[in-house]
Structure formats: C-alpha cells, structure tokens
Protein backbone atom coordinates (compact mmCIF):
# COMPACT_ATOMS: atom_id res chain seq x y z
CA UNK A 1 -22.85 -14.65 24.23
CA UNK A 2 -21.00 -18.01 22.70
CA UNK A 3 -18.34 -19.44 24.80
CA UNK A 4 -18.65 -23.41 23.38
CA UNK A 5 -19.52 -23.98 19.35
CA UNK A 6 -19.05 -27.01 17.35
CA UNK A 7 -17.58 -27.48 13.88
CA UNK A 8 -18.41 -30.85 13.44
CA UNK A 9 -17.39 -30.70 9.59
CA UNK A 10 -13.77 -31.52 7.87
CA UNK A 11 -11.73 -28.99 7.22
CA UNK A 12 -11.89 -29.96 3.47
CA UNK A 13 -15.54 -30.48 3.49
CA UNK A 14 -15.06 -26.48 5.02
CA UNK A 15 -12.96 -24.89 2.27
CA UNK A 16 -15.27 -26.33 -0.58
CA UNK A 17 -18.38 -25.05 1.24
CA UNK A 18 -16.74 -21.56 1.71
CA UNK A 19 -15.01 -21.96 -1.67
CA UNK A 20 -11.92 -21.06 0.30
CA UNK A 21 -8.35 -22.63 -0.24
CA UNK A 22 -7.86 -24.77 2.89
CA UNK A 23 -4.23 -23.73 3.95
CA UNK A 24 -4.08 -26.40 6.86
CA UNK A 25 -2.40 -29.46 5.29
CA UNK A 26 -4.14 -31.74 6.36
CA UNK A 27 -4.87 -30.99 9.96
CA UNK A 28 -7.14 -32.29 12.57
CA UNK A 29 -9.50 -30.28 14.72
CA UNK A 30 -11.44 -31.08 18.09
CA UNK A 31 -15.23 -30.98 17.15
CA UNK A 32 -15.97 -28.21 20.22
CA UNK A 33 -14.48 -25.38 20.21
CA UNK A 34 -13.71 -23.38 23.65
CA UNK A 35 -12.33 -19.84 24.44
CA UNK A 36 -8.15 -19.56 23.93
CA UNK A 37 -8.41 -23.18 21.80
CA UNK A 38 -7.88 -23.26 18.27
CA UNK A 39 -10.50 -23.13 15.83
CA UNK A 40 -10.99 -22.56 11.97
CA UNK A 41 -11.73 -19.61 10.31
CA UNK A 42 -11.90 -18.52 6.59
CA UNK A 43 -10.02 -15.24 5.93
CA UNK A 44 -8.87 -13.85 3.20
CA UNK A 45 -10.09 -16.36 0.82
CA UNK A 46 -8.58 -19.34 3.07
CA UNK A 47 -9.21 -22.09 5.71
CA UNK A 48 -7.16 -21.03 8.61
CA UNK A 49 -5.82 -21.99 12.06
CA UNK A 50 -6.76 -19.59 15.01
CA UNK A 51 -6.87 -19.11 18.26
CA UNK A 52 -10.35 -17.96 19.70
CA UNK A 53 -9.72 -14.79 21.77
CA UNK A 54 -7.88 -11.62 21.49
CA UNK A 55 -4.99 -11.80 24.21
CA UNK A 56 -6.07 -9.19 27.28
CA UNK A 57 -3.16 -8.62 29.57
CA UNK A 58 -4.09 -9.11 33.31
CA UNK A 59 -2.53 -8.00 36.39
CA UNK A 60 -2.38 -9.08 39.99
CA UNK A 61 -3.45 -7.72 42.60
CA UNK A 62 0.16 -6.51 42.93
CA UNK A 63 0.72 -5.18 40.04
CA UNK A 64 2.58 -8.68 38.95
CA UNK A 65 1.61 -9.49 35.15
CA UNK A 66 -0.95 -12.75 34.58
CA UNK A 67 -1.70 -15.06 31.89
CA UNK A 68 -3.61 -12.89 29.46
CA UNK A 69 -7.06 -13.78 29.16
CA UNK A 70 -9.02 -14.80 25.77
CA UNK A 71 -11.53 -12.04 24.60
CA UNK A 72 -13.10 -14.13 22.56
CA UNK A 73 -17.12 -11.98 21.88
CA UNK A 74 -17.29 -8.86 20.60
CA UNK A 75 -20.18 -6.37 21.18
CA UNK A 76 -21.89 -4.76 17.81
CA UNK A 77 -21.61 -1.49 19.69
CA UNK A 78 -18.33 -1.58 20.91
CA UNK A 79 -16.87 -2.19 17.18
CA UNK A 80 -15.35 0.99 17.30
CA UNK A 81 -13.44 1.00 20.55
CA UNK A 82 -9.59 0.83 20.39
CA UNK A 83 -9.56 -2.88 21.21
CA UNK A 84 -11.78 -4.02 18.06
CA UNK A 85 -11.48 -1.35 15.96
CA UNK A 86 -8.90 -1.34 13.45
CA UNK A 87 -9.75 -5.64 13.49
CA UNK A 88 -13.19 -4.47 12.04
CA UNK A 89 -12.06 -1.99 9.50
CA UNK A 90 -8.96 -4.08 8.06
CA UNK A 91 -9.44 -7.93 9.18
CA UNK A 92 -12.73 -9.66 8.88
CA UNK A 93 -13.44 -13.10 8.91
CA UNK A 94 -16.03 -16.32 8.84
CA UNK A 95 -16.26 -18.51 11.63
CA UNK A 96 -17.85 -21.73 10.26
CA UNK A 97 -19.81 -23.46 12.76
CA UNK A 98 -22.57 -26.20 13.00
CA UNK A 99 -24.03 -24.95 16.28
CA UNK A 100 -23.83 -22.82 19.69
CA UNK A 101 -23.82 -23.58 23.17
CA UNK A 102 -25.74 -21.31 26.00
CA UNK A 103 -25.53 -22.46 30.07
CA UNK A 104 -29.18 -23.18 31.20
CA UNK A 105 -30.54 -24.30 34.83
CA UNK A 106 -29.40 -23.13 38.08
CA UNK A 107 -25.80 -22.27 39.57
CA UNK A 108 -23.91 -25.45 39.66
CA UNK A 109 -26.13 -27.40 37.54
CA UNK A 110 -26.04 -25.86 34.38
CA UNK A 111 -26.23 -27.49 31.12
CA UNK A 112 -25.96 -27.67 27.36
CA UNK A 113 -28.42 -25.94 25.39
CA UNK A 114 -27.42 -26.34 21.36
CA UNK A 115 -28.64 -23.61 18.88
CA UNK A 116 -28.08 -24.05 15.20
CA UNK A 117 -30.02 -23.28 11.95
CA UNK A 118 -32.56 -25.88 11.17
CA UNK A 119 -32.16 -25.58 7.26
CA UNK A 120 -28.54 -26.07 7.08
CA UNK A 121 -26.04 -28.51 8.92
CA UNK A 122 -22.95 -25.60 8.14
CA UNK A 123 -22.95 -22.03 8.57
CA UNK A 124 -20.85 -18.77 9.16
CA UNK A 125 -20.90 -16.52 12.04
CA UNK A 126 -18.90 -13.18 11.67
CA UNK A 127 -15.94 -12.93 13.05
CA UNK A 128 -12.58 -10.33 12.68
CA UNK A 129 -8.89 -10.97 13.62
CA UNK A 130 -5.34 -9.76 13.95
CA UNK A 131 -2.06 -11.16 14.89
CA UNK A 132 -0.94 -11.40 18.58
CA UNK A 133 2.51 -12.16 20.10
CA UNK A 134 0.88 -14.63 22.55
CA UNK A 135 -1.14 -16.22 20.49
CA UNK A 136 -0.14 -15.76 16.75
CA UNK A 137 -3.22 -15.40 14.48
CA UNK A 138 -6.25 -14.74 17.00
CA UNK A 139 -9.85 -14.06 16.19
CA UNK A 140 -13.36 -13.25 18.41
CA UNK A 141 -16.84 -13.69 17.26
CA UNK A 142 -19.37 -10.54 16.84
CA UNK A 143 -22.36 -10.77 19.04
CA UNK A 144 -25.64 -8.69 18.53
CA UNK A 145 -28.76 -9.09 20.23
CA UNK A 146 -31.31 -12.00 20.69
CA UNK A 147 -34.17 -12.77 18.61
CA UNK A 148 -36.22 -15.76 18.25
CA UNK A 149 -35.86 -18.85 20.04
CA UNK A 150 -32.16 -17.48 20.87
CA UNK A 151 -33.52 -15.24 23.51
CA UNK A 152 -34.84 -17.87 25.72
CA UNK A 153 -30.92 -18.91 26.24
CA UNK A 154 -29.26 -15.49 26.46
CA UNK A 155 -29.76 -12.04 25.66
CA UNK A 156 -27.16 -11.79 22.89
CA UNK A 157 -25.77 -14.19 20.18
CA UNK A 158 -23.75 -14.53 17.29
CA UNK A 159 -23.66 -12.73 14.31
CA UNK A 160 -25.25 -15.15 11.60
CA UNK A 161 -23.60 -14.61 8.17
CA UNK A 162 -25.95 -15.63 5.14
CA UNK A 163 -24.01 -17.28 2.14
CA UNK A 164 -24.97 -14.42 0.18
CA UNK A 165 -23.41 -12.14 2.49
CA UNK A 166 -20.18 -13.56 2.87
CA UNK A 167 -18.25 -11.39 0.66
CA UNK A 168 -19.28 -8.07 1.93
CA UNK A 169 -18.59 -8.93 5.10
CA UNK A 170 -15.30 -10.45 4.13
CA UNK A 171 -14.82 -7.60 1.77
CA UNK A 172 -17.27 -5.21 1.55
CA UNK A 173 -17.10 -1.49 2.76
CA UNK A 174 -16.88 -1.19 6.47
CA UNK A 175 -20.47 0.33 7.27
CA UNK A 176 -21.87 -2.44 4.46
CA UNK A 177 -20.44 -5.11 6.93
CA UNK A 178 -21.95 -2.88 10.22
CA UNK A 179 -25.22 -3.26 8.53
CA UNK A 180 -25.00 -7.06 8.62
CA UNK A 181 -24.18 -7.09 12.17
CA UNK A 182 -27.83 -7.29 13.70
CA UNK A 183 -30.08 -10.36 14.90
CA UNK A 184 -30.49 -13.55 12.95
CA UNK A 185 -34.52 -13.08 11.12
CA UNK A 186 -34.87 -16.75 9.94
CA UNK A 187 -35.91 -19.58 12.33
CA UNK A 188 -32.81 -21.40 15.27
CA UNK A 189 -33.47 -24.52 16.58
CA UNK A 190 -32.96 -25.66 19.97
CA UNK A 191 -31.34 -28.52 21.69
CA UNK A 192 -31.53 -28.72 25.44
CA UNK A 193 -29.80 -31.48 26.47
CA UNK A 194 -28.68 -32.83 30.11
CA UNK A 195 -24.81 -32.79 29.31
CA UNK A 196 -23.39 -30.48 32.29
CA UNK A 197 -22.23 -27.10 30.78
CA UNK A 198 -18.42 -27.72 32.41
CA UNK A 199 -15.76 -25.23 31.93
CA UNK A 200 -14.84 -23.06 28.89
CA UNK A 201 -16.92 -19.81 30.04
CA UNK A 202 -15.53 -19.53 32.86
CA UNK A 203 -12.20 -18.12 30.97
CA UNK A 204 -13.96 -16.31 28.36
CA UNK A 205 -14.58 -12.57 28.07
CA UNK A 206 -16.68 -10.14 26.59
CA UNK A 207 -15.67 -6.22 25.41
C-alpha cells in the first residue's frame, strides 16, 4: 500500500523520459507526493496535473455529507468493481516516481522506509484516472502483492511498469494490461531511515 512517493525529477526531465508532451507550462511540483495532493502523471501521451485519489463521498454519523475522502490505491482484484472499473477499461495512466514510502516501527513511532529500483533513479508505476467534480482530473495507483524486499514493509505495493511495457498498459487491450498487474520480479532497494512517518496515510484509502 503507497500513501507517500517522491518524484524528485523535473517535469521536463519527465516528459523526455516518458517521451510524453509535458502539457504543464512550466509548473512546479513538491518533491513528495501525499494522498488528495497533486501529482504528475503521463496519460494519453502527456505530462499531466492530478490529484491523487478518486473523490469517496462520506457521511456523518447523521446522515450530514463530509469532505470526500481520497481513494488513492487500487486493489488488482477489485479492478472490476463499479468504482474502478470503467477507469481501467477506458483511462490508464503512468505514475512516474523515484521511490515509495511504507510506515515501519511501533504505533506512534513510525518511520520512513524508502523503496525504489536500484538500477534506475526514474520509473513508472501503473496508475488509471477519470475526471471528478471535486477534484477535476483525479488518478489512484494499482497495488498487487509483495515480493522481494517489498514484503518486509507491507504486504502489497505498487504496480511497477517496465519501459517496455508502457504502451500496453497505456494502450494495450484491457486483459494485456491485467496481465501486467502482478508483483515487481527484479530486485527493490531499501531505505530505512529515522524521519517520523507523519501524516498523509492517515487520509488515504484503499478499495
């Protein structure tokens, strides 16, 4: 489950390693990345401005309407519910990224651990989006299950994308893209640092 990344890259730097056409003029982007904060993503052969999460509309305990929540993971096996579905079929995406965060220690303590690829400073985790009225242009990231050094962190993470892959996921038929949505076979380095874990998950959600 990711609720922090880091894109520690410029967008333009971005668009020529996706060979996308950056459509963000110029803009500036925090280097982490939490739930319901904006992020890049390349869709539909451009560098894009997002939100990360799919609006979820709460309610109170009486029935009054809250601040919708971002859904901001989504489960290989739930890709066909009603909330993801039609996302997945029509409206997939890369999310570039230069590395993942996972909460380690005990309650209260937490803190950072950093997973990345050790052969490449850049790389694309699938993603799929649609347009919201809350947000505008929203997307969430595709989890699968652990493997390697990933599953001393967490049970799940991100879908890793390789380069040569990019296009049928982007583009490819749907149950090409379903086959690429399983756990990452090359090798993930890990960071464990000491900086506290602090915020961000606890407004994230996974369907």
């Amino acid at each position: 489950m990711c609720n922090l990344y880091r894109m520690t890259k410029v967008p333009s730097e971005v668009a020529q390693w996706f060979d996308a056409v950056d459509a963000l003029g110029g803009a500036n982007f925090g280097a982490e990345v939490y739930p319901g904060y904006p992020g890049l993503v390349v869709a539909n052969g451009e560098l894009r401005r997002m939100n990360w999460g799919f609006p979820l509309q709460m309610k109170g305990k009486s029935g009054q309407m809250l601040k919708p929540k971002p859904v901001n993971n989504t489960r290989t096996d739930k890709l066909d519910s009603f909330f993801w579905r039609h996302s997945f079929e029509e409206r997939r995406c890369l999310i570039p990224i230069t590395a993942w965060a996972e909460a380690e220690g005990p309650k209260g303590r937490m803190t950072r651990t950093w997973l990345s690829l050790p052969d490449s400073d850049l790389f694309a985790c699938a993603g799929i989006w649609r347009r919201s009225d809350e947000w505008g242009d929203c997307y969430s990231m595709v989890m699968t299950d652990a493997a390697g050094a990933a599953r001393e962190t967490h049970t799940r993470m991100p879908v890793i994308v390789a380069r040569e892959d990019y296009a049928t996921w982007t583009r490819g038929q749907i149950e090409a893209a379903r086959a690429l949505c399983r756990p990452w076979a090359g090798e993930i380095s890990l960071d464990r640092t000491d900086e506290p874990w602090a915020g961000g998950a606890s407004q994230s959600r996974l369907l």
